[in-house]
N, C-alpha and C. Protein backbone atom coordinates (compact mmCIF):
# COMPACT_ATOMS: atom_id res chain seq x y z
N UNK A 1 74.61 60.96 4.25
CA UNK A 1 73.75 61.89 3.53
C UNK A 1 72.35 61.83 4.13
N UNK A 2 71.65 63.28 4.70
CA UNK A 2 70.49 62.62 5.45
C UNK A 2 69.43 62.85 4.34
N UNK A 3 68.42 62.54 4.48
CA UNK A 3 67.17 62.28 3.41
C UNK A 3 65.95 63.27 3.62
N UNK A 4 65.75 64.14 2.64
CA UNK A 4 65.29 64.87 2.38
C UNK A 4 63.82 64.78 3.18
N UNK A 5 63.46 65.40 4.12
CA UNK A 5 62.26 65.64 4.22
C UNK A 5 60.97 65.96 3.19
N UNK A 6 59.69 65.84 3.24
CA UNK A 6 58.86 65.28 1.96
C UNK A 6 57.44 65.82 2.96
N UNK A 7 56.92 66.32 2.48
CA UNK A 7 55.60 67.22 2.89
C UNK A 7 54.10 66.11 3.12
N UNK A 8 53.54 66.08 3.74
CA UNK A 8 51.71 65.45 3.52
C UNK A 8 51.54 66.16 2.24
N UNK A 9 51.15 67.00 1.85
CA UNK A 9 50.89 67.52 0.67
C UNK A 9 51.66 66.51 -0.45
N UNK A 10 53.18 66.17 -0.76
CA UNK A 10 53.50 65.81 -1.88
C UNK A 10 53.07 64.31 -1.86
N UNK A 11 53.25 64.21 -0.09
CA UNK A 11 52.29 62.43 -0.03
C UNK A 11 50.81 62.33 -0.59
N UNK A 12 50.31 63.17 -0.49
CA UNK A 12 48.70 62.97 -0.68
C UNK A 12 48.64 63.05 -2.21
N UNK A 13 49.38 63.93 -3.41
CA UNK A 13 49.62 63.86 -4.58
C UNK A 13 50.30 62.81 -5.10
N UNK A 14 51.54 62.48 -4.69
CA UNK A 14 51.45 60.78 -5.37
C UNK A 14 50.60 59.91 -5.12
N UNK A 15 50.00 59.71 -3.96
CA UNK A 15 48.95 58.54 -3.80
C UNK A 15 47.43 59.07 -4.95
N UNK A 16 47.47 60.42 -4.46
CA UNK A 16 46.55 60.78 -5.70
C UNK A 16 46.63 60.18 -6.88
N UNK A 17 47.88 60.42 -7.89
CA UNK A 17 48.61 60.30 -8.71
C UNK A 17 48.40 58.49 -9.05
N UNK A 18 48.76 57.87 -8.26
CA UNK A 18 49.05 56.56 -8.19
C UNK A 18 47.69 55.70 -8.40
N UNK A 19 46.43 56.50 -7.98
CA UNK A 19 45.41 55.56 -8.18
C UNK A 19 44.72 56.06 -9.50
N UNK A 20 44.94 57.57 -10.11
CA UNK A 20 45.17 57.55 -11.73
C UNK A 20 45.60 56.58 -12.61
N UNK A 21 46.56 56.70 -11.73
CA UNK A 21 47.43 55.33 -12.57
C UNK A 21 48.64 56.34 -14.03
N UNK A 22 48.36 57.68 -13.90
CA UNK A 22 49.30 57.76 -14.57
C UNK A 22 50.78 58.96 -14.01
N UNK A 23 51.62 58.23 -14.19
CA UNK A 23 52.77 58.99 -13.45
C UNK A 23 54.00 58.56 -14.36
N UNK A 24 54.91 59.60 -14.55
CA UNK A 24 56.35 59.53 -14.92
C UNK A 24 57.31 58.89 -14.31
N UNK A 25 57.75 57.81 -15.04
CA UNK A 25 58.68 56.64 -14.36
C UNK A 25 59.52 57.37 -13.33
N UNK A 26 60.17 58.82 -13.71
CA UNK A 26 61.53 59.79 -13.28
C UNK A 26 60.32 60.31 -11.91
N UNK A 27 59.31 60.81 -11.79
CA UNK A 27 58.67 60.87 -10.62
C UNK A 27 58.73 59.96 -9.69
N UNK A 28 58.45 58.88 -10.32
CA UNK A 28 58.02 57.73 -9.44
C UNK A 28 59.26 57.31 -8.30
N UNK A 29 60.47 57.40 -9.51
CA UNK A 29 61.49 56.87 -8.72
C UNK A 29 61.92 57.84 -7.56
N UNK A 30 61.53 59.59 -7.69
CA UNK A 30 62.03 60.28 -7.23
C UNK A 30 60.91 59.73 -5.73
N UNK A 31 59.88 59.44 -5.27
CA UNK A 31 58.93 59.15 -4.79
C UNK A 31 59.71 57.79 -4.10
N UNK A 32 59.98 57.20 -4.29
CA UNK A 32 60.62 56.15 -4.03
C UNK A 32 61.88 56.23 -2.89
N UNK A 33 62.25 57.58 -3.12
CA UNK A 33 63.66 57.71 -2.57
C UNK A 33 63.39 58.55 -1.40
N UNK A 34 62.31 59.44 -1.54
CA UNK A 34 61.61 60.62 -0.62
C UNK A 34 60.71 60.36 0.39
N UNK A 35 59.69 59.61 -0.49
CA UNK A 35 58.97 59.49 0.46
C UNK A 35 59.10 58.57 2.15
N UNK A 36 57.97 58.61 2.77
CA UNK A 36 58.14 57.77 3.69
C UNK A 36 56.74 56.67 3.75
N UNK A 37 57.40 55.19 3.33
CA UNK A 37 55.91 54.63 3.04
C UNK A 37 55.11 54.25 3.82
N UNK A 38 55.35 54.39 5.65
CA UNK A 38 54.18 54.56 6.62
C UNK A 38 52.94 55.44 6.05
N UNK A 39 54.25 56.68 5.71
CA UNK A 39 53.08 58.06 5.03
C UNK A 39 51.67 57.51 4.06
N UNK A 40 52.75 56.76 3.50
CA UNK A 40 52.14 56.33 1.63
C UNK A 40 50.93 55.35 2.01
N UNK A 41 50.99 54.65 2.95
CA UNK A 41 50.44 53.81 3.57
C UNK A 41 49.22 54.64 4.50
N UNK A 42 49.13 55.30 4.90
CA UNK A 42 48.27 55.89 5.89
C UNK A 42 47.42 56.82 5.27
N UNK A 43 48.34 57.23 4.14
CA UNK A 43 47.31 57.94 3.17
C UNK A 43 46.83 57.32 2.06
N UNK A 44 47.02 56.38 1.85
CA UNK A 44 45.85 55.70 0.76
C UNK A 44 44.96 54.83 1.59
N UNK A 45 45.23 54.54 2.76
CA UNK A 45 44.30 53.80 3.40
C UNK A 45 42.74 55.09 3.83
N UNK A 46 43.07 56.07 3.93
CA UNK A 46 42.25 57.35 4.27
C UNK A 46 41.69 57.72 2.96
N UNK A 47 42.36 57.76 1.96
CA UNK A 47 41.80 58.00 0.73
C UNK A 47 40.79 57.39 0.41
N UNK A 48 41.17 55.57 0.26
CA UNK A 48 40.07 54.62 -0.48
C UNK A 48 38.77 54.77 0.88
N UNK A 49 39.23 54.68 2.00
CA UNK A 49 37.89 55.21 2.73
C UNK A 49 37.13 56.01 2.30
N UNK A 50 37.91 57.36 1.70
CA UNK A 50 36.68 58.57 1.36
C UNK A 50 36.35 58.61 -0.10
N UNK A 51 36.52 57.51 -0.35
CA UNK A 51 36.40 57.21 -2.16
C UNK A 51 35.17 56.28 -1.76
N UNK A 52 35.37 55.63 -0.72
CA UNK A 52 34.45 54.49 -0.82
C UNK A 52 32.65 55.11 0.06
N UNK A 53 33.05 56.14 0.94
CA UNK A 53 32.45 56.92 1.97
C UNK A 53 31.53 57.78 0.78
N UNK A 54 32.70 58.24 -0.12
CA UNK A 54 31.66 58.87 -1.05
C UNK A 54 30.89 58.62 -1.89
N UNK A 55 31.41 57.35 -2.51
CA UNK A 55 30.69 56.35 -3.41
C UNK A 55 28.95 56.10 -2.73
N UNK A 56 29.23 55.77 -1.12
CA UNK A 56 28.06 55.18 -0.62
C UNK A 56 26.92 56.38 -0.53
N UNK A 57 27.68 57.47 0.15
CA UNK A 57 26.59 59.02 0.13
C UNK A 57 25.76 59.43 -1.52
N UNK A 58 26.68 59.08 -2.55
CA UNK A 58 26.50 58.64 -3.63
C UNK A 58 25.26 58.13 -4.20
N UNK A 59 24.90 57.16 -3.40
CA UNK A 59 24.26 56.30 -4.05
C UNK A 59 22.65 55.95 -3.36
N UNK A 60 23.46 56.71 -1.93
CA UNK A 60 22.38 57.52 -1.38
C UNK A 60 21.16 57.94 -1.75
N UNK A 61 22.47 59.11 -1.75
CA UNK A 61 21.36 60.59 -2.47
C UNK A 61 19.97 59.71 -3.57
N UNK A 62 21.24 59.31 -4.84
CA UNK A 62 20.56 59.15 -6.18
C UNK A 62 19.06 58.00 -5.45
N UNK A 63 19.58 57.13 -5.05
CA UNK A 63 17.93 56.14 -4.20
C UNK A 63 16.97 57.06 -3.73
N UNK A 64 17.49 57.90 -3.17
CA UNK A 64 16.27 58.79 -2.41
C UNK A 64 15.29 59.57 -3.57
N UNK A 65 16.21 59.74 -4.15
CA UNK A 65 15.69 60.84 -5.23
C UNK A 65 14.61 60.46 -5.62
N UNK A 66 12.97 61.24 -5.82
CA UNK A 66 11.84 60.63 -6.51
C UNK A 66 12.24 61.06 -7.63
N UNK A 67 10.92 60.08 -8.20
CA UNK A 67 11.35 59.85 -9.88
C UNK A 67 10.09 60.77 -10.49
N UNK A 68 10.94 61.57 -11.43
CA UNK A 68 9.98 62.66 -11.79
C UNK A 68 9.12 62.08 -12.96
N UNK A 69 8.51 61.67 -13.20
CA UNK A 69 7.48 61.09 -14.11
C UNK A 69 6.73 62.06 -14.71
C-alpha cells in the first residue's frame, strides 16, 4: 500500500497547530501516518526561527520608540 503523499501546506498547519498546543487526538494520529517527519522537522525548526526573529524585531521597534511624556 503506498503512502499518501502530504502537501508543505498541511506540514506547516500541523506544526502550526502543534505549538498551539491544541489538536484532535483523530488528527494527530492521521498526521502521524502522513506526514513525513524530516518535513515536520524542517518546518518547526524555520518556524521557531521566525517566532524568535520576530520576537527580537519586536522588541526592537518597542526600545526605539521615544517616550511620549
Amino acid at each position: 500500500m503506498p503512502k499518501r503523499k502530504t502537501s508543505w501546506l498541511r506540514t506547516i498547519q500541523a506544526v502550526l497547530w502543534s505549538f498551539v498546543g491544541l489538536r484532535k487526538n483523530s488528527e494527530y494520529q492521521q498526521d502521524i501516518e502522513k506526514l513525513n517527519p524530516f518535513h515536520i522537522i524542517g518546518v518547526a525548526i524555520g518556524t521557531v526561527l521566525l517566532f524568535v526573529l520576530g520576537l527580537i524585531a519586536l522588541v526592537n521597534w518597542v526600545v526605539v520608540q521615544p517616550i511620549g511624556l
